[in-house]
Protein backbone atom coordinates (compact mmCIF):
# COMPACT_ATOMS: atom_id res chain seq x y z
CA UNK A 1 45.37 -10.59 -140.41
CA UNK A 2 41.75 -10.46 -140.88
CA UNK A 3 40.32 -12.19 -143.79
CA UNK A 4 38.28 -9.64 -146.45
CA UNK A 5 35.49 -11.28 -148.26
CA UNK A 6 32.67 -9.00 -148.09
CA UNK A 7 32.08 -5.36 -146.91
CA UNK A 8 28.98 -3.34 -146.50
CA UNK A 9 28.86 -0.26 -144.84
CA UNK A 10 29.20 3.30 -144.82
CA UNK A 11 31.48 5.11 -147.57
CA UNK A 12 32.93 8.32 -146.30
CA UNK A 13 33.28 10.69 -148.96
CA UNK A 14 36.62 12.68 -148.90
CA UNK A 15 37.17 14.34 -152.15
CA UNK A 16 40.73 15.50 -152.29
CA UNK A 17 43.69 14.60 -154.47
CA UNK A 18 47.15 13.75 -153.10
CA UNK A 19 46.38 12.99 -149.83
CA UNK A 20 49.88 11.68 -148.88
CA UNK A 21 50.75 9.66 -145.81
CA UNK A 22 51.45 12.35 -143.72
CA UNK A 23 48.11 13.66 -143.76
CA UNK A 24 46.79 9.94 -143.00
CA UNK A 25 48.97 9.69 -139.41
CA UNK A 26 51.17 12.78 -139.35
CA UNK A 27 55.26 11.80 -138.48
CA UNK A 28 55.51 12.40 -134.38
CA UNK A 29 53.12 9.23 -134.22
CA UNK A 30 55.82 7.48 -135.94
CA UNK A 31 57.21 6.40 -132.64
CA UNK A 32 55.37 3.35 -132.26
CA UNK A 33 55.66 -0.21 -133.57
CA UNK A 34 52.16 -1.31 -132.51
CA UNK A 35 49.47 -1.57 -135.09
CA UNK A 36 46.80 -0.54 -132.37
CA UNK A 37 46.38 2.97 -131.03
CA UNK A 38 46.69 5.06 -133.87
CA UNK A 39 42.82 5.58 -135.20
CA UNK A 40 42.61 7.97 -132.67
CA UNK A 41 45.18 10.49 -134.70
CA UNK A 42 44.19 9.42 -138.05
CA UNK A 43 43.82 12.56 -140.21
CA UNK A 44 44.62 14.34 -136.93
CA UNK A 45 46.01 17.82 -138.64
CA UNK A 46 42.47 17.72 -140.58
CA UNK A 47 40.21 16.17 -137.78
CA UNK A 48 41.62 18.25 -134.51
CA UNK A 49 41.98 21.90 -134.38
CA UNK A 50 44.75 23.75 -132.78
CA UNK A 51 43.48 23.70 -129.00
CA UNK A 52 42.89 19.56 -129.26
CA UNK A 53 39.17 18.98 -129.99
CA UNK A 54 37.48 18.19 -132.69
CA UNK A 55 36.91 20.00 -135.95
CA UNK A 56 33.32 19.76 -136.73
CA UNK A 57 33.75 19.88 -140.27
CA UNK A 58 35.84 16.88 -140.84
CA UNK A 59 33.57 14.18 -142.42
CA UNK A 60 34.68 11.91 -140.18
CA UNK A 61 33.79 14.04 -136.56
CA UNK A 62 30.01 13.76 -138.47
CA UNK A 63 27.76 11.42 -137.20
CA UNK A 64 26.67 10.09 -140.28
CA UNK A 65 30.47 8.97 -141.05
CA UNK A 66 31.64 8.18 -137.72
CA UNK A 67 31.28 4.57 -137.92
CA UNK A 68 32.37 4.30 -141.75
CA UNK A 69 34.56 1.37 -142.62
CA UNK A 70 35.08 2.81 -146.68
CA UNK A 71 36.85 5.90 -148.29
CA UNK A 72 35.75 7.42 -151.38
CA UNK A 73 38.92 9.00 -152.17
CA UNK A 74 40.45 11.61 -155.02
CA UNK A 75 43.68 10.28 -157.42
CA UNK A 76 46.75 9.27 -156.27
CA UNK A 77 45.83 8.56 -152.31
CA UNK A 78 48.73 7.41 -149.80
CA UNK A 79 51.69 9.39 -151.73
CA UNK A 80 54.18 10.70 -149.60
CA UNK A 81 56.79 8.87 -147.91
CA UNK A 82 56.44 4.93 -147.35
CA UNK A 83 55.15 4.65 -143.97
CA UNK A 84 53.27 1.58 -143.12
CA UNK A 85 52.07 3.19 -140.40
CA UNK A 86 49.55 4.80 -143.09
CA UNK A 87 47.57 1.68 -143.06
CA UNK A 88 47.49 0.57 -139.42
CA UNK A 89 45.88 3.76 -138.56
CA UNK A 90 43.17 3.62 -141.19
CA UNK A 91 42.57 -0.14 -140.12
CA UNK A 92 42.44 0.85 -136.31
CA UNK A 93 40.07 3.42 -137.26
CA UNK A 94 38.07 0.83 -138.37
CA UNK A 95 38.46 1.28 -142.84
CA UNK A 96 38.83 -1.68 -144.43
CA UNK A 97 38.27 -0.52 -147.53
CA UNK A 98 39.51 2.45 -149.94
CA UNK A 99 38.09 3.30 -153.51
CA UNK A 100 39.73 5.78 -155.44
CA UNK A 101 41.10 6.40 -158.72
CA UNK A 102 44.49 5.69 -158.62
CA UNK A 103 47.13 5.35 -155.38
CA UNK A 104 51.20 5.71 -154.70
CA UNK A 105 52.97 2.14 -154.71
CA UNK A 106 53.81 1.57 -151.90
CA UNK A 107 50.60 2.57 -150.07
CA UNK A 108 48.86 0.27 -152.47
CA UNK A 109 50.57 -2.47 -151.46
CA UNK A 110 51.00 -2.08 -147.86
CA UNK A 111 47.26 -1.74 -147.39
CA UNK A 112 46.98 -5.61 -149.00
CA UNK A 113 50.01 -6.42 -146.53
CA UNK A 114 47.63 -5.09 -143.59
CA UNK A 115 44.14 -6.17 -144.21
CA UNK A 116 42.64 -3.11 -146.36
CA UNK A 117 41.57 -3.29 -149.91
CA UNK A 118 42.10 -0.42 -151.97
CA UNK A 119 40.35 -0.45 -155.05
CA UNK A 120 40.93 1.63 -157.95
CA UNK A 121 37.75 2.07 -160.43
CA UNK A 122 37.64 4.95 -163.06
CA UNK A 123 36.99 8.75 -162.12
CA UNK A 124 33.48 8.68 -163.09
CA UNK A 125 32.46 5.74 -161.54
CA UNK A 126 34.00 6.92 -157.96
CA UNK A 127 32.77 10.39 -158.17
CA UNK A 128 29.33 8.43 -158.54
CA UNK A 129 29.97 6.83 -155.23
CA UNK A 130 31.74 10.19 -153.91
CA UNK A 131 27.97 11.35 -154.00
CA UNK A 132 26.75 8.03 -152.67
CA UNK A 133 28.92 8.51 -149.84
CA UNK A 134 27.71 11.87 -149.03
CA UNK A 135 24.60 10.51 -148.01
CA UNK A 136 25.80 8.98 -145.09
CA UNK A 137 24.34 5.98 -142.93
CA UNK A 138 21.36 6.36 -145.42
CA UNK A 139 23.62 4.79 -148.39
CA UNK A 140 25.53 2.11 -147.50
CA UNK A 141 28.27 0.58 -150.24
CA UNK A 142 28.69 -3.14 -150.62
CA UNK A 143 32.32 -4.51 -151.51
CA UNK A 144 32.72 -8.03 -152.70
CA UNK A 145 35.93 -9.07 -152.80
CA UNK A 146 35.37 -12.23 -154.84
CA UNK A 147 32.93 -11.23 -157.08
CA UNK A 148 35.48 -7.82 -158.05
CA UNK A 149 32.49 -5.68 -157.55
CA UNK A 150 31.21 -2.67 -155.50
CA UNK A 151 27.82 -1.98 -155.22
CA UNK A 152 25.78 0.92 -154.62
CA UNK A 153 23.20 1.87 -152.81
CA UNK A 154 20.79 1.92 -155.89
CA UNK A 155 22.09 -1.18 -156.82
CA UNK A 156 24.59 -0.23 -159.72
CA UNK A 157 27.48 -2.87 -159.87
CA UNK A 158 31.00 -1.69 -160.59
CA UNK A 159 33.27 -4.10 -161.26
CA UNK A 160 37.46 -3.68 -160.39
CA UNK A 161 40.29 -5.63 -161.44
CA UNK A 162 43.27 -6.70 -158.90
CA UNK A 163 46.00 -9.28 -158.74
CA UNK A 164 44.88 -12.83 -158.52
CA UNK A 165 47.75 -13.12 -155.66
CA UNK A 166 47.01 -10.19 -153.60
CA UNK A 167 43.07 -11.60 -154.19
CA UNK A 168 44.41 -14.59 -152.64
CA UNK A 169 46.08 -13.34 -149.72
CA UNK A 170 43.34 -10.91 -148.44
CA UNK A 171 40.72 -13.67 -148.94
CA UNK A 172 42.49 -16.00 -146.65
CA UNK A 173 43.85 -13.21 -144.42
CA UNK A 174 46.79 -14.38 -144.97
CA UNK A 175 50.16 -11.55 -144.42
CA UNK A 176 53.61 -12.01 -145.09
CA UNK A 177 54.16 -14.01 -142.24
CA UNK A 178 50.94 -15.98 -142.88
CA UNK A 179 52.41 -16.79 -146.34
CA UNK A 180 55.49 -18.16 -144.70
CA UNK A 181 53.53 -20.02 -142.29
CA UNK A 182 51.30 -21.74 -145.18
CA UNK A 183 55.17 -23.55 -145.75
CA UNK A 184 55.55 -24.64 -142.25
CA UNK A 185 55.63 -28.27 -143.13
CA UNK A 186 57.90 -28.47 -146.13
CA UNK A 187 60.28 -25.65 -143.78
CA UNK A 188 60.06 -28.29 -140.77
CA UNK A 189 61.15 -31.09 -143.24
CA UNK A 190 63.99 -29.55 -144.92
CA UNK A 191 65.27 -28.10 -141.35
CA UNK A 192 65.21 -32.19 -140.21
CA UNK A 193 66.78 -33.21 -143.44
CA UNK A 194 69.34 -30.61 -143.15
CA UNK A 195 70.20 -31.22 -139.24
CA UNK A 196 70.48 -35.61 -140.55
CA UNK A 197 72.63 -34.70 -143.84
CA UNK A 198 74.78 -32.33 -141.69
CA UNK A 199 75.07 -32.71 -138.60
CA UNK A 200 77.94 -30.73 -137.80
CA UNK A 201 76.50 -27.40 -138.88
């Protein structure tokens, strides 16, 4: 997992509530187990229209949000079923980071499990940056993950609180399995003192 430290870039503004996890990366591209591939059908139901091309309305088919790596986002964002795939379709997209006023659970924490930060500042502080974002390339949005802060464009500082572990993890890019890995030694020296003690098992 790639390690998050600190993000500027464009914010895409998408000011809706509820946006559940099937409107992220609807269910028939549920079929895969790879992480890669699926930017191409994030928000496909709102970014495609019926006959397969684009709809030229959808912030991201703009130019000035193609290339965005933030969401400004309304309350309670990823709700809907649990699908992890949620996340590895915003990351393949290229988003590594979400601001909104609130999330589901489970959406919150898989994006930490997958590389994105989702941060959650109050609703008058992201519909400032909702109108940041809707500037485009011309208003980029800084994200320091150490420092708990996002920045914008003019330079106001908002700071947001998170877990000191989940901090932890998505400063060192480090995953589930990463976290397992960090034990590698003291796993390799029980495993030897295990096969000496019993050798039979």
């Amino acid at each position: 997992m790639d390690k998050f430290q600190t993000l500027t870039g464009i914010a895409a503004p998408l000011p809706l509530i509820n946006v559940d996890t099937d409107m992220i990366i609807p269910k028939q591209f549920l079929k895969t187990i790879e992480r890669s591939g699926l930017g191409k059908n994030l928000f496909d139901e709102m970014r495609y229209l019926d006959d397969g091309s684009e709809n030229p309305d959808f912030v991201l088919n703009k130019p000035a949000w193609r290339d965005a790596q933030i969401i400004v986002a309304g309350d309670n964002f990823g709700c809907g079923s649990s699908r992890e795939h949620a996340p590895w379709a915003l990351l393949d997209f290229g988003i590594r980071a979400v601001i909104a006023p609130s999330y589901a659970d489970i959406f919150y924490n898989n994006c930490f499990k997958n590389g994105i930060l989702p941060i959650v500042l109050p609703q008058d502080q992201v519909d400032a940056l909702m109108k940041d974002a809707e500037n485009g390339a011309n208003a980029r949005i800084t994200v320091d993950l150490e420092a708990q802060t996002v920045t914008a464009p003019d330079g106001t500082v908002y700071a947001f609180a998170i877990d000191a572990f989940k901090k932890h993890c998505l400063l060192n890019g480090l995953d589930d399995i990463g976290l397992t890995m960090e034990k590698a030694a003291a796993i390799d020296s029980f495993e030897t003192g295990m096969e000496q003690a019993r050798p039979w098992v």
